[in-house]
N, C-alpha and C. Protein backbone atom coordinates (compact mmCIF):
# COMPACT_ATOMS: atom_id res chain seq x y z
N UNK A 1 261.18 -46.25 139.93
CA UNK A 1 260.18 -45.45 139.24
C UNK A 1 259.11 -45.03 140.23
N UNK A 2 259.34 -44.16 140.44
CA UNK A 2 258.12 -43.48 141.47
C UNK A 2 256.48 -42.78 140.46
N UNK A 3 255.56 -42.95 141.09
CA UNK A 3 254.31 -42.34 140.66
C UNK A 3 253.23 -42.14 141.51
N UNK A 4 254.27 -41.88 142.69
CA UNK A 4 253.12 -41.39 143.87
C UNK A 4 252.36 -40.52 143.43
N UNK A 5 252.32 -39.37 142.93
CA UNK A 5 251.71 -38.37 142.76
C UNK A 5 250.43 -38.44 141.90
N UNK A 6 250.57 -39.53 140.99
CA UNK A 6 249.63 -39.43 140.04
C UNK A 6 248.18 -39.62 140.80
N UNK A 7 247.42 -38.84 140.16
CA UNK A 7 245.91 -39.59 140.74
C UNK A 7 244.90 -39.13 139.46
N UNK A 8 243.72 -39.27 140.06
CA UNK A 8 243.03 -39.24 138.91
C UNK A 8 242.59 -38.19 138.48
N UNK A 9 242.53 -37.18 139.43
CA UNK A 9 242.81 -35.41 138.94
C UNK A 9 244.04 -35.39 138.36
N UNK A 10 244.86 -35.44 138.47
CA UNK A 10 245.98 -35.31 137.16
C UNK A 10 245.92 -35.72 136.16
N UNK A 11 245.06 -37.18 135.73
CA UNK A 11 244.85 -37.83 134.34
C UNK A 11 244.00 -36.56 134.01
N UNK A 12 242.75 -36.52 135.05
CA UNK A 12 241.99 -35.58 134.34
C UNK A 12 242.03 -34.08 133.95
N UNK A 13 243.04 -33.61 134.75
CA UNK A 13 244.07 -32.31 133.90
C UNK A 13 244.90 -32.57 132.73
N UNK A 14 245.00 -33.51 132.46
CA UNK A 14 245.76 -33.93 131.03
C UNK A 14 244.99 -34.39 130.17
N UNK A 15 243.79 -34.93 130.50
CA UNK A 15 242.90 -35.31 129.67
C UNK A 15 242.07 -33.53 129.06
N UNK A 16 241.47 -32.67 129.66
CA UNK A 16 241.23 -31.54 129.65
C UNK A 16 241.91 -30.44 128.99
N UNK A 17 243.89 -31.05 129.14
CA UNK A 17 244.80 -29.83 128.14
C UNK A 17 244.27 -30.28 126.71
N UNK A 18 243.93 -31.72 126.78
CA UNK A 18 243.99 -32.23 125.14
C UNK A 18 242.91 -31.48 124.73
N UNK A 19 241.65 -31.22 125.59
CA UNK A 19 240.48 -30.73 124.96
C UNK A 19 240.90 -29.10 124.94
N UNK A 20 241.79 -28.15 125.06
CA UNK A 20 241.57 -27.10 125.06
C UNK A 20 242.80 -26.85 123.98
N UNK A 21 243.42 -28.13 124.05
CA UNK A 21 244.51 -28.38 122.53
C UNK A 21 245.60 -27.24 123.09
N UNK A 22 245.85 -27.49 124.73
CA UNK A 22 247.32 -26.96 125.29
C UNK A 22 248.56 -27.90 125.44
N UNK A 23 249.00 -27.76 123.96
CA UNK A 23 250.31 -28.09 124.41
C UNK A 23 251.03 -27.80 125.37
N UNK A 24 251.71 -26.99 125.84
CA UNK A 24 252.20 -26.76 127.31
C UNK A 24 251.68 -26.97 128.40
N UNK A 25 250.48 -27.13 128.67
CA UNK A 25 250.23 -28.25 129.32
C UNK A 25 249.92 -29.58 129.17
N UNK A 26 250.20 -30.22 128.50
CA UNK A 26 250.18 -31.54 127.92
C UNK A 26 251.70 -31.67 128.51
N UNK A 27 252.60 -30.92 127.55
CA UNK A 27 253.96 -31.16 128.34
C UNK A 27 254.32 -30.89 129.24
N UNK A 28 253.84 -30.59 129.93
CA UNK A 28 254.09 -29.77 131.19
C UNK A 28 253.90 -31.41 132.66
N UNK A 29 252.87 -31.82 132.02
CA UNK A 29 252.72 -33.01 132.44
C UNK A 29 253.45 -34.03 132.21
N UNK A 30 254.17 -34.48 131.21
CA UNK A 30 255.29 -35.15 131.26
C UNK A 30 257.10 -34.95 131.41
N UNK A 31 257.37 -36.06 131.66
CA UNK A 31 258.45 -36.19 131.38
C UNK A 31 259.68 -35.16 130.52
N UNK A 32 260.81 -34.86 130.49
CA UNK A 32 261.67 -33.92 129.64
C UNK A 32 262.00 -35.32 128.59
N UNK A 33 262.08 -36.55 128.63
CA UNK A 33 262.40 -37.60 127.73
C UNK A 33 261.48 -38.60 127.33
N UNK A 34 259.70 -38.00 127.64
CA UNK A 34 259.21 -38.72 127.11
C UNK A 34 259.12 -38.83 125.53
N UNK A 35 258.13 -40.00 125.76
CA UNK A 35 257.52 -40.74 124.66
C UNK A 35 256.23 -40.84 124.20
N UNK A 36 255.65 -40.73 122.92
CA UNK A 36 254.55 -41.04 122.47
C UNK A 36 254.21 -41.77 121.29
N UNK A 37 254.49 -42.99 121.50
CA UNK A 37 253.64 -43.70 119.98
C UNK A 37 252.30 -43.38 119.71
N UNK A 38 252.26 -43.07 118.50
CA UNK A 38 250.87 -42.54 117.83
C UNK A 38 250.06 -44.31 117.15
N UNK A 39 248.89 -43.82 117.51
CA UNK A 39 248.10 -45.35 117.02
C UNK A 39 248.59 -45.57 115.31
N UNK A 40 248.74 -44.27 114.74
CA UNK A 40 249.14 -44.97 113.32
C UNK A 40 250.86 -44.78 113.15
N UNK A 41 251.14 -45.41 111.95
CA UNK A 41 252.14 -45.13 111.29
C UNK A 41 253.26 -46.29 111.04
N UNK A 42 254.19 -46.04 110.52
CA UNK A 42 254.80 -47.45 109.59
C UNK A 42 255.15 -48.25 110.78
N UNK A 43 255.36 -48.19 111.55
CA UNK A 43 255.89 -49.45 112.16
C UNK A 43 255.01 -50.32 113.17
N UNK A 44 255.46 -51.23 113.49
CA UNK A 44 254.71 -51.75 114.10
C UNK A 44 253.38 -51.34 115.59
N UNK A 45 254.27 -50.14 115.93
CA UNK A 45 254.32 -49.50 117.23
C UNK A 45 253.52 -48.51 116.65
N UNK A 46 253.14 -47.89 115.41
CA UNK A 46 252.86 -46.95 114.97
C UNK A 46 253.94 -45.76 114.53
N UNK A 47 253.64 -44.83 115.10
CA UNK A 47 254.71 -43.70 114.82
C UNK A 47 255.00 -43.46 116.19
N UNK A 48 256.58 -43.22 116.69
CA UNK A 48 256.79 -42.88 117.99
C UNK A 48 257.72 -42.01 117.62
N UNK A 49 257.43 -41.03 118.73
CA UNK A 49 257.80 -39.12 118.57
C UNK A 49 258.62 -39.31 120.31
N UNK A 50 259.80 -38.94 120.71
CA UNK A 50 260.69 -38.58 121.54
C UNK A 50 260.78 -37.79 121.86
N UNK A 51 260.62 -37.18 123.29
CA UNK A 51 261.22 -35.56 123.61
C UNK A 51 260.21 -35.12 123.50
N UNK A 52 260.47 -33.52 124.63
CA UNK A 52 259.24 -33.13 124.32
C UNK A 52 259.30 -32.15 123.24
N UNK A 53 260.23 -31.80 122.70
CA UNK A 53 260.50 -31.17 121.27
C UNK A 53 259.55 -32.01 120.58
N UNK A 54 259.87 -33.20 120.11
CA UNK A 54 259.11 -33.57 119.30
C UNK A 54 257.50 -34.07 119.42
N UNK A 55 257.26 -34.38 120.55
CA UNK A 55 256.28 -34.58 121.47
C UNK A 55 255.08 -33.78 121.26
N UNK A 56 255.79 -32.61 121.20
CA UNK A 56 254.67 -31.50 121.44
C UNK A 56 254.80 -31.31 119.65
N UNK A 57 255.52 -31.04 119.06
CA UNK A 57 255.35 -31.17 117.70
C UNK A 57 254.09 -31.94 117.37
N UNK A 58 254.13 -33.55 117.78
CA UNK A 58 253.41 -34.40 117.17
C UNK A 58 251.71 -34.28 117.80
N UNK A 59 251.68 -33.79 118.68
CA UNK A 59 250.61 -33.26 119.33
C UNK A 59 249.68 -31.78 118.23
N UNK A 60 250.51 -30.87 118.21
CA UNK A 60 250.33 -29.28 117.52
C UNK A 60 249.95 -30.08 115.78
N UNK A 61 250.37 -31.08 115.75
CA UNK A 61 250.01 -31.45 114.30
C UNK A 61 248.41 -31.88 114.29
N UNK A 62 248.24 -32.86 115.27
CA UNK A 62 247.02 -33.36 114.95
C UNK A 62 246.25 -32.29 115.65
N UNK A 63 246.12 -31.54 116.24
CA UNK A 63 245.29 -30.39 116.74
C UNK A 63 245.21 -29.47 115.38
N UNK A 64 245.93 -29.10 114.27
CA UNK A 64 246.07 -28.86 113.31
C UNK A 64 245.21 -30.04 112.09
N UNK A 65 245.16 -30.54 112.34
CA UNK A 65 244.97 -31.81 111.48
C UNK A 65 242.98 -31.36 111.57
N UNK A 66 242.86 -31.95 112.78
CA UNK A 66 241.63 -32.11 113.49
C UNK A 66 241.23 -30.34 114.63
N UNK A 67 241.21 -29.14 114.01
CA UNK A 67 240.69 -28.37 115.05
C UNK A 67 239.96 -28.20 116.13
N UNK A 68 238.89 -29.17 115.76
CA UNK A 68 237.58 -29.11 116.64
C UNK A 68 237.86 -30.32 117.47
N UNK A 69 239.45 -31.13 117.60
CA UNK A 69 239.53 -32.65 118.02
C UNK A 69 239.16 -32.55 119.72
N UNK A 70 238.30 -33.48 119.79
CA UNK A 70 238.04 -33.63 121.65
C UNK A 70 238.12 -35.23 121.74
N UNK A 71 238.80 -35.27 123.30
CA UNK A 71 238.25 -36.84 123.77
C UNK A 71 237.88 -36.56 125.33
N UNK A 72 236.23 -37.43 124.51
CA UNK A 72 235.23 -37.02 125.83
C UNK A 72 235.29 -38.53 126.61
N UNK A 73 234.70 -38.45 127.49
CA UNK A 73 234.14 -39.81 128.50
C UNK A 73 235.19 -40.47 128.50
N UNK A 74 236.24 -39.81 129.30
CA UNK A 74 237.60 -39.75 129.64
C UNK A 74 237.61 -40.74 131.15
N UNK A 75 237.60 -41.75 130.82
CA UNK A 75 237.84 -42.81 132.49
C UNK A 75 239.30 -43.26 132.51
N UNK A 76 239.45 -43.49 133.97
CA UNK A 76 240.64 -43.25 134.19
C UNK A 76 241.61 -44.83 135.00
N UNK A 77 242.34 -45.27 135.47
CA UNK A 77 242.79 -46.01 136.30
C UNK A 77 244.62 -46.45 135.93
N UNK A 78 245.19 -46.61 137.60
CA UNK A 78 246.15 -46.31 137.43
C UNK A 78 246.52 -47.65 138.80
N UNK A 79 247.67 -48.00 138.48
CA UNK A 79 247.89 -48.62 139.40
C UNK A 79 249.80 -49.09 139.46
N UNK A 80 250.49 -48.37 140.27
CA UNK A 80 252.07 -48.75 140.43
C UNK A 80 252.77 -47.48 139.58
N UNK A 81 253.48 -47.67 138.49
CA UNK A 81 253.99 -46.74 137.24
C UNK A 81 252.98 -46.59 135.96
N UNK A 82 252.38 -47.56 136.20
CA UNK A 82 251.38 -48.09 134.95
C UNK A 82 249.61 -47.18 135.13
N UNK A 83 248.88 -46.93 134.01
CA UNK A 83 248.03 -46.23 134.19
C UNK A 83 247.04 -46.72 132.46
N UNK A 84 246.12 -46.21 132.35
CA UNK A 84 245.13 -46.52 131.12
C UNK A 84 244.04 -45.35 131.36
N UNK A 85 243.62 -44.60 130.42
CA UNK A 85 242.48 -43.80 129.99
C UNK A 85 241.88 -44.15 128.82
N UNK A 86 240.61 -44.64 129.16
CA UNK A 86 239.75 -44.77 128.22
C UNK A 86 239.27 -43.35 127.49
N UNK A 87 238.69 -43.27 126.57
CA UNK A 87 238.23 -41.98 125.70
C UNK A 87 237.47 -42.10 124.21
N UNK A 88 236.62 -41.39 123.70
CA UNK A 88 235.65 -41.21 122.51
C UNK A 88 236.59 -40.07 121.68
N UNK A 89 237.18 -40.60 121.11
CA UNK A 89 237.71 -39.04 120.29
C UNK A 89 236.54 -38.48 118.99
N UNK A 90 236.38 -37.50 118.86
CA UNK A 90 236.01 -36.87 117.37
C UNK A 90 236.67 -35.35 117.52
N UNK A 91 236.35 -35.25 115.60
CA UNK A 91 237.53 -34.27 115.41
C UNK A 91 236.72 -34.10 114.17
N UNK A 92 236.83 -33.37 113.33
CA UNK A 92 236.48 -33.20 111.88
C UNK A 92 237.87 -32.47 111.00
N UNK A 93 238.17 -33.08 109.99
CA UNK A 93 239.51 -33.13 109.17
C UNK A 93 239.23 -31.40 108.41
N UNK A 94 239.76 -30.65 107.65
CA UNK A 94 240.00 -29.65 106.69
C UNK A 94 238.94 -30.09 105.71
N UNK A 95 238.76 -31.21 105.11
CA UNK A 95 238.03 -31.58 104.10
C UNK A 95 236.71 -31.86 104.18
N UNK A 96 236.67 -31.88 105.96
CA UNK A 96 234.68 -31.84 105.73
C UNK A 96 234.66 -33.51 106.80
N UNK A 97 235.72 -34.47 106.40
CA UNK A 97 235.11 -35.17 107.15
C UNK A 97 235.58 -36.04 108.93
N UNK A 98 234.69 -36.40 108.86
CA UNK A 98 234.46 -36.26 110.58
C UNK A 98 234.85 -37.80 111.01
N UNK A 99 235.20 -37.89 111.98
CA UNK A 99 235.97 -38.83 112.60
C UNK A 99 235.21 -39.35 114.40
N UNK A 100 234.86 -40.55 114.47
CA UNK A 100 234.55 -40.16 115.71
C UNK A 100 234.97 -42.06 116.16
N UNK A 101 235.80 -42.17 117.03
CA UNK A 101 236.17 -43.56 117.35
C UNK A 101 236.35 -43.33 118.93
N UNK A 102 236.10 -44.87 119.29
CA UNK A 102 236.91 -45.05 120.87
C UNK A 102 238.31 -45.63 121.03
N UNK A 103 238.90 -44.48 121.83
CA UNK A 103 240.12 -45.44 122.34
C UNK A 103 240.55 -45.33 123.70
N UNK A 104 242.17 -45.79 123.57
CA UNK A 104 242.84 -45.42 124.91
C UNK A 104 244.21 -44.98 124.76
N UNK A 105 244.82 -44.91 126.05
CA UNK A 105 246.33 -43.96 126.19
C UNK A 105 246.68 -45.43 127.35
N UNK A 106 247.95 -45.99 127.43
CA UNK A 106 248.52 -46.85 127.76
C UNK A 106 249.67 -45.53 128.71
N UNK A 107 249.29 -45.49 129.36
CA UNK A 107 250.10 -44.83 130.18
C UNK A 107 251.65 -45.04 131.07
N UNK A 108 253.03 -44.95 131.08
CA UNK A 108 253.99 -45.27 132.28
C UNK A 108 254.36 -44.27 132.74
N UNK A 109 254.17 -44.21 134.10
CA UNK A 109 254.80 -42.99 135.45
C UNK A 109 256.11 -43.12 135.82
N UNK A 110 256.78 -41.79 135.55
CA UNK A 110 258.13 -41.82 136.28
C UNK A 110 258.24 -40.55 137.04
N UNK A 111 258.66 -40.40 137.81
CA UNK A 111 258.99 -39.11 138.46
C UNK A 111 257.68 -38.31 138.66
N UNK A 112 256.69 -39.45 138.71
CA UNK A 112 255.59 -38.48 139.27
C UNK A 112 254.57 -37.59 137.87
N UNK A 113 255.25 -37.76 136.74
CA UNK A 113 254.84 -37.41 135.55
C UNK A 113 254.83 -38.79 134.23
N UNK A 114 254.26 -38.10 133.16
CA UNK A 114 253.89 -39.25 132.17
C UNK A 114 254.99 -39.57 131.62
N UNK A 115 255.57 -40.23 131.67
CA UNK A 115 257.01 -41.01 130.40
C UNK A 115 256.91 -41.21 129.11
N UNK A 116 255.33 -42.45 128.85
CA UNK A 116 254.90 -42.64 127.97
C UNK A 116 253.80 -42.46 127.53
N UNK A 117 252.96 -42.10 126.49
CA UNK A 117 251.75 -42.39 126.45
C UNK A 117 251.57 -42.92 125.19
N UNK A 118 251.01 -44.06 125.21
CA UNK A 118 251.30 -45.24 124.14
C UNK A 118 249.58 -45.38 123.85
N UNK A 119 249.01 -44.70 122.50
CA UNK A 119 247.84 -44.62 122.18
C UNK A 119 247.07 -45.50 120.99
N UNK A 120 246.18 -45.98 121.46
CA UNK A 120 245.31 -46.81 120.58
C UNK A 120 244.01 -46.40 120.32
N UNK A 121 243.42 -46.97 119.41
CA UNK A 121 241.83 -46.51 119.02
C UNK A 121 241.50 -47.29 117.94
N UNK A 122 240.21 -47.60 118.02
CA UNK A 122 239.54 -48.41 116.70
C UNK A 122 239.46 -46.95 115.28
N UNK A 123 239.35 -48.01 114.55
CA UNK A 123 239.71 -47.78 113.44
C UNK A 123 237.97 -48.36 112.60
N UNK A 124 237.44 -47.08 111.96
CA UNK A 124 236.19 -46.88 111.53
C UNK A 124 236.36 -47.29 110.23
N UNK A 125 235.71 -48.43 109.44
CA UNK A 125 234.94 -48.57 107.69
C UNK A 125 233.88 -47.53 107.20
């Protein structure tokens, strides 16, 4: 598994597609067989989306979901295949209400691009 390439201008070009809500560049940055577990959903893992067919699907949804969605104070660190970005997401839903939590992206490098990005975030009362 190589991930020479990665550095922290590349997190932060991927961190930046999310804020301009470019899918193609989001994918563009990974993998043709990645992966993304989403912090929610039935299983344990949450929801995990394959490919970048579906990938970018599951992406175009919550940009849909959340229009105005950003994650700011985007820090970064990476070390071997393995990588972590911290981040503040907010977003405001169709219905008015607004969302604003911290999380992260659990990152694995292959080929110099993202494989996985395995995402977490607190969860607001």
């Amino acid at each position: 598994m190589r991930a020479e390439e990665i550095t922290l201008d590349f997190l932060d070009a991927f961190a930046e597609a999310f804020n301009r809500h470019d899918v193609e560049a989001i994918l563009a940055a990974m993998t043709e067989d990645c992966v993304f577990e989403a912090s929610a959903g039935p299983d344990v893992w949450g929801r995990r989306y394959e490919g970048r067919r579906e990938v970018g699907k599951a992406f175009a949804e919550v940009f849909e979901t959340f229009p105005d969605a950003q994650w700011r104070g985007a820090r970064h660190f990476f070390i071997g295949d393995r990588g972590l970005s911290e981040w503040t997401f907010s977003g405001t839903r169709a219905d008015g209400t607004r969302v604003e939590v911290t999380g992260c992206d659990i990152f694995t490098f292959r080929d110099d691009k993202i494989a996985v990005k395995n995402s977490y975030r607190k969860q607001r009362t």
